[in-house]
C-alpha atoms as a PDB file:
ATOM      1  CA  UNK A   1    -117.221-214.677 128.394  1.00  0.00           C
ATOM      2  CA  UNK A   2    -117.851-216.373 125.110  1.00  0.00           C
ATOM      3  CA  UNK A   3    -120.620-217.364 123.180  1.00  0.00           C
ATOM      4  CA  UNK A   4    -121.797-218.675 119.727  1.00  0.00           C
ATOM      5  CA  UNK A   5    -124.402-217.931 116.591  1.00  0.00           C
ATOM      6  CA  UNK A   6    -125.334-220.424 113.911  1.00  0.00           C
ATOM      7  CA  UNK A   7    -125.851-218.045 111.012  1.00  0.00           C
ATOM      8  CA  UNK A   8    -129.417-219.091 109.517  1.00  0.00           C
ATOM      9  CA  UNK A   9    -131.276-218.139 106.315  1.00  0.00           C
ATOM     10  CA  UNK A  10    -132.935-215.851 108.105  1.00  0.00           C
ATOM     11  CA  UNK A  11    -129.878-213.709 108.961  1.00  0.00           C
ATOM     12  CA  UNK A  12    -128.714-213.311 105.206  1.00  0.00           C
ATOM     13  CA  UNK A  13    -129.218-210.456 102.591  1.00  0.00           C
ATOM     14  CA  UNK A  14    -130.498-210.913  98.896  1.00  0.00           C
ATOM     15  CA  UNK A  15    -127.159-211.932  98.429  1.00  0.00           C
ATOM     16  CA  UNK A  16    -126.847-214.717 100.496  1.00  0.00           C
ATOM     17  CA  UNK A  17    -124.416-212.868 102.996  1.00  0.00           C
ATOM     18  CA  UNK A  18    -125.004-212.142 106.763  1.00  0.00           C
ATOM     19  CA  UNK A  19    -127.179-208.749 106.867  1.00  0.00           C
ATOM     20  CA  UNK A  20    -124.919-206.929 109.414  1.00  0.00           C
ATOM     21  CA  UNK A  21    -127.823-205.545 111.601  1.00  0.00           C
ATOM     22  CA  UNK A  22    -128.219-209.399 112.765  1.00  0.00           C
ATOM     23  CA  UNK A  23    -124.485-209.205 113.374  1.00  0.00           C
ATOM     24  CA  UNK A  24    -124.949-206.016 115.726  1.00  0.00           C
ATOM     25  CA  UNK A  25    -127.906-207.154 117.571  1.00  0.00           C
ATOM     26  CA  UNK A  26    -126.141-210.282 119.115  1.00  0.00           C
ATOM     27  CA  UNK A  27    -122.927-207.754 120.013  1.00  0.00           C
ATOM     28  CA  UNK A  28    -125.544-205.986 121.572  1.00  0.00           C
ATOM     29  CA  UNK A  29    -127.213-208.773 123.482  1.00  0.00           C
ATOM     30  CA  UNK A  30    -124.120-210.518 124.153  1.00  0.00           C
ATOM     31  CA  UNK A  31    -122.377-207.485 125.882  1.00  0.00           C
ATOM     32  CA  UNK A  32    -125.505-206.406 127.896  1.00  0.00           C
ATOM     33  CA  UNK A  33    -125.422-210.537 129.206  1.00  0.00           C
ATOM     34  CA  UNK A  34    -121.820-210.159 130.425  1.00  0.00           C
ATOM     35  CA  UNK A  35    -122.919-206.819 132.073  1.00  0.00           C
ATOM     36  CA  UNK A  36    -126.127-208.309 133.775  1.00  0.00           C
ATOM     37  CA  UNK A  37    -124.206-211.212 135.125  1.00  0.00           C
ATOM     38  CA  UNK A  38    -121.750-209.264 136.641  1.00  0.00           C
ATOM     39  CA  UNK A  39    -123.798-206.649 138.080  1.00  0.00           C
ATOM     40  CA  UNK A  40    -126.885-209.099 138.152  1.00  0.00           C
ATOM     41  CA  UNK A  41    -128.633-206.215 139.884  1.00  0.00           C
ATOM     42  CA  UNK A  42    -128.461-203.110 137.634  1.00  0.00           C
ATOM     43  CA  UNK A  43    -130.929-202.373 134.649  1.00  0.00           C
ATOM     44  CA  UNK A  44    -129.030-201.761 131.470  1.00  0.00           C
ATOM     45  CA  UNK A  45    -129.237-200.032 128.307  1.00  0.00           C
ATOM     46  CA  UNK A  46    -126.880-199.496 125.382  1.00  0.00           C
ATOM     47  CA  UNK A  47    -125.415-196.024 124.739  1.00  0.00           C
ATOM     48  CA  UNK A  48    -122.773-196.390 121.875  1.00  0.00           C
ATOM     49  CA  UNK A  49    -120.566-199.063 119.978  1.00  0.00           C
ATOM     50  CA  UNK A  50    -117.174-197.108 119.330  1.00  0.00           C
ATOM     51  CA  UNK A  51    -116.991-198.217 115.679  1.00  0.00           C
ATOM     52  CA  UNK A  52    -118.635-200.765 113.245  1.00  0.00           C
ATOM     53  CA  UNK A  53    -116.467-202.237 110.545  1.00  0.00           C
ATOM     54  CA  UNK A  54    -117.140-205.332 109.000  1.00  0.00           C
ATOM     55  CA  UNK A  55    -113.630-206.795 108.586  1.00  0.00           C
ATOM     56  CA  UNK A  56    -114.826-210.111 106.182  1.00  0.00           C
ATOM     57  CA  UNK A  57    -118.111-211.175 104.986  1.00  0.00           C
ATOM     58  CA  UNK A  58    -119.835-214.670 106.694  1.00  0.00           C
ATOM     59  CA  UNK A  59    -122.576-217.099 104.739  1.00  0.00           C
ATOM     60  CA  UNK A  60    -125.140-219.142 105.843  1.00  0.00           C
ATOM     61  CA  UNK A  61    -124.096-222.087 108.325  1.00  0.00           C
ATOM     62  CA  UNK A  62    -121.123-220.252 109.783  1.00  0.00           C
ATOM     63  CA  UNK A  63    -120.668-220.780 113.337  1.00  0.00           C
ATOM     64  CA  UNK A  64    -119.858-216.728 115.245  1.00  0.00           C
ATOM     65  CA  UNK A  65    -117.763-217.045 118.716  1.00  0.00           C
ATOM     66  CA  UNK A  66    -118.067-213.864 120.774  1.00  0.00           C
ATOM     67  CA  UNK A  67    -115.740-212.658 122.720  1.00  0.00           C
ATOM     68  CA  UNK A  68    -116.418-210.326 125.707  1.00  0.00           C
ATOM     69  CA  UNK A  69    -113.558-209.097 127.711  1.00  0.00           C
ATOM     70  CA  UNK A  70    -111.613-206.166 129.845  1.00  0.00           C
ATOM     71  CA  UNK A  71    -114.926-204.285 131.214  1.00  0.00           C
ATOM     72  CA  UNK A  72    -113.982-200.753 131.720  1.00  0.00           C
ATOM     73  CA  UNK A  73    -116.594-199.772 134.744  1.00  0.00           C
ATOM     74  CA  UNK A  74    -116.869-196.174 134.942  1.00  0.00           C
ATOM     75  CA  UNK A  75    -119.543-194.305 137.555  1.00  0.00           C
ATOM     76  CA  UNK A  76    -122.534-194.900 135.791  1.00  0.00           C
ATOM     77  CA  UNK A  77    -121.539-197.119 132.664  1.00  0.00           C
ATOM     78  CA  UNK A  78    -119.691-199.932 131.561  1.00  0.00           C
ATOM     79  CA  UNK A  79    -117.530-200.910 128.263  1.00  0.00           C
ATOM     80  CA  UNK A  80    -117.052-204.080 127.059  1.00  0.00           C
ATOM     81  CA  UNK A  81    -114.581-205.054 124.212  1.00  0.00           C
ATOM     82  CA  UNK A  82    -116.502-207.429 122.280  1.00  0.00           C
ATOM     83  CA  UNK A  83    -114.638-209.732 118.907  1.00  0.00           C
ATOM     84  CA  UNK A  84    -116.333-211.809 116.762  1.00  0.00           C
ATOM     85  CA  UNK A  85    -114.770-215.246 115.409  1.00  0.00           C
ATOM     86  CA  UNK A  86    -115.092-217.334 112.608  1.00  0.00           C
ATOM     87  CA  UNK A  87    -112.959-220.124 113.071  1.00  0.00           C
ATOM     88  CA  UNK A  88    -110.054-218.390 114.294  1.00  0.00           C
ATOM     89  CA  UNK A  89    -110.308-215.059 112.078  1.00  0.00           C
ATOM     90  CA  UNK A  90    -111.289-212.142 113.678  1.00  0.00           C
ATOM     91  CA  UNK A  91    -114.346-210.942 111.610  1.00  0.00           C
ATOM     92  CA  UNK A  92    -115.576-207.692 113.908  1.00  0.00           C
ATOM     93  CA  UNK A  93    -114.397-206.230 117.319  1.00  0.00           C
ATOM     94  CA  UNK A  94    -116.143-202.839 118.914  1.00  0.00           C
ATOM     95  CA  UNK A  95    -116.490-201.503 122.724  1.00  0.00           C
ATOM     96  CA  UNK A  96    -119.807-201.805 123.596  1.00  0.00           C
ATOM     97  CA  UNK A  97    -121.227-199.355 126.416  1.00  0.00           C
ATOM     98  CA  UNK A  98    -123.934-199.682 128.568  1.00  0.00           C
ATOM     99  CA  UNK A  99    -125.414-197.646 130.989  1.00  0.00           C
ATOM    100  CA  UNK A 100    -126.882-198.673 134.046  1.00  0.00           C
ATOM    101  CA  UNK A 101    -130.796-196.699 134.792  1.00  0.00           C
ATOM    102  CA  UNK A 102    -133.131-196.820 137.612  1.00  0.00           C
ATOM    103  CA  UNK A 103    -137.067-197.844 137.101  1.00  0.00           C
ATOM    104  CA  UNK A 104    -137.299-194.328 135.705  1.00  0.00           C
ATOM    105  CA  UNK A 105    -134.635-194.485 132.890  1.00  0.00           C
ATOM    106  CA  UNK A 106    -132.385-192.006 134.809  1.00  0.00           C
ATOM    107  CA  UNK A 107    -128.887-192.851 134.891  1.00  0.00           C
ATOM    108  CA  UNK A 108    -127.702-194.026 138.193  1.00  0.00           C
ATOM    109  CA  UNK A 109    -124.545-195.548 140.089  1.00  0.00           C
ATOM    110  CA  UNK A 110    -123.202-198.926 139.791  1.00  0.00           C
ATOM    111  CA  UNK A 111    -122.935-201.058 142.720  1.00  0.00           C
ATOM    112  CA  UNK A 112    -120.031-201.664 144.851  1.00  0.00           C
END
């Protein structure tokens, strides 16, 4: 799955570079969108990111691609590698997992 960010003025530090929490929230929301549309019937929450290095720094009107790729379901959970683009240099990757929960937060089994 890909997908894209136009880095705004709202997404920068004082000094006028992208404030990684932004950064980390769309990682976030992009992996738990690949995870929802493939099991479109699971609740999901975010347990861990593996690592978070930021390899280069990005300024205002930078256009992200996101990468998601090679889910690694497990019984309960799922890990997504995720990369982040700028043009074609790699700028951050991680493995975001998520963890499927039933109404009452509990963890429970993916579907089929």
């Amino acid at each position: 799955m890909e997908n894209y960010k136009l880095v705004l003025p709202e997404h920068l530090n004082q000094y006028g570079f992208l404030f990684g929490g932004h950064l980390l929230m769309w990682v976030d929301e992009i992996a738990w969108i690949a995870a929802t549309l493939d099991y479109p019937d699971c609740r999901f929450v975010t347990v861990g990111m593996d690592r978070v290095e930021f390899k280069r720094s990005v300024r205002e009107g930078t256009i992200l691609r996101f990468t998601v790729e090679n889910p690694r379901p497990g019984k309960t959970s799922l890990t997504w590698e995720v990369r982040v683009w700028r043009e074609d240099e790699e700028i951050f990757s991680t493995h975001v997992t998520l963890v499927c929960i039933d109404e009452s937060g509990e963890k429970t089994a993916l579907p089929n």
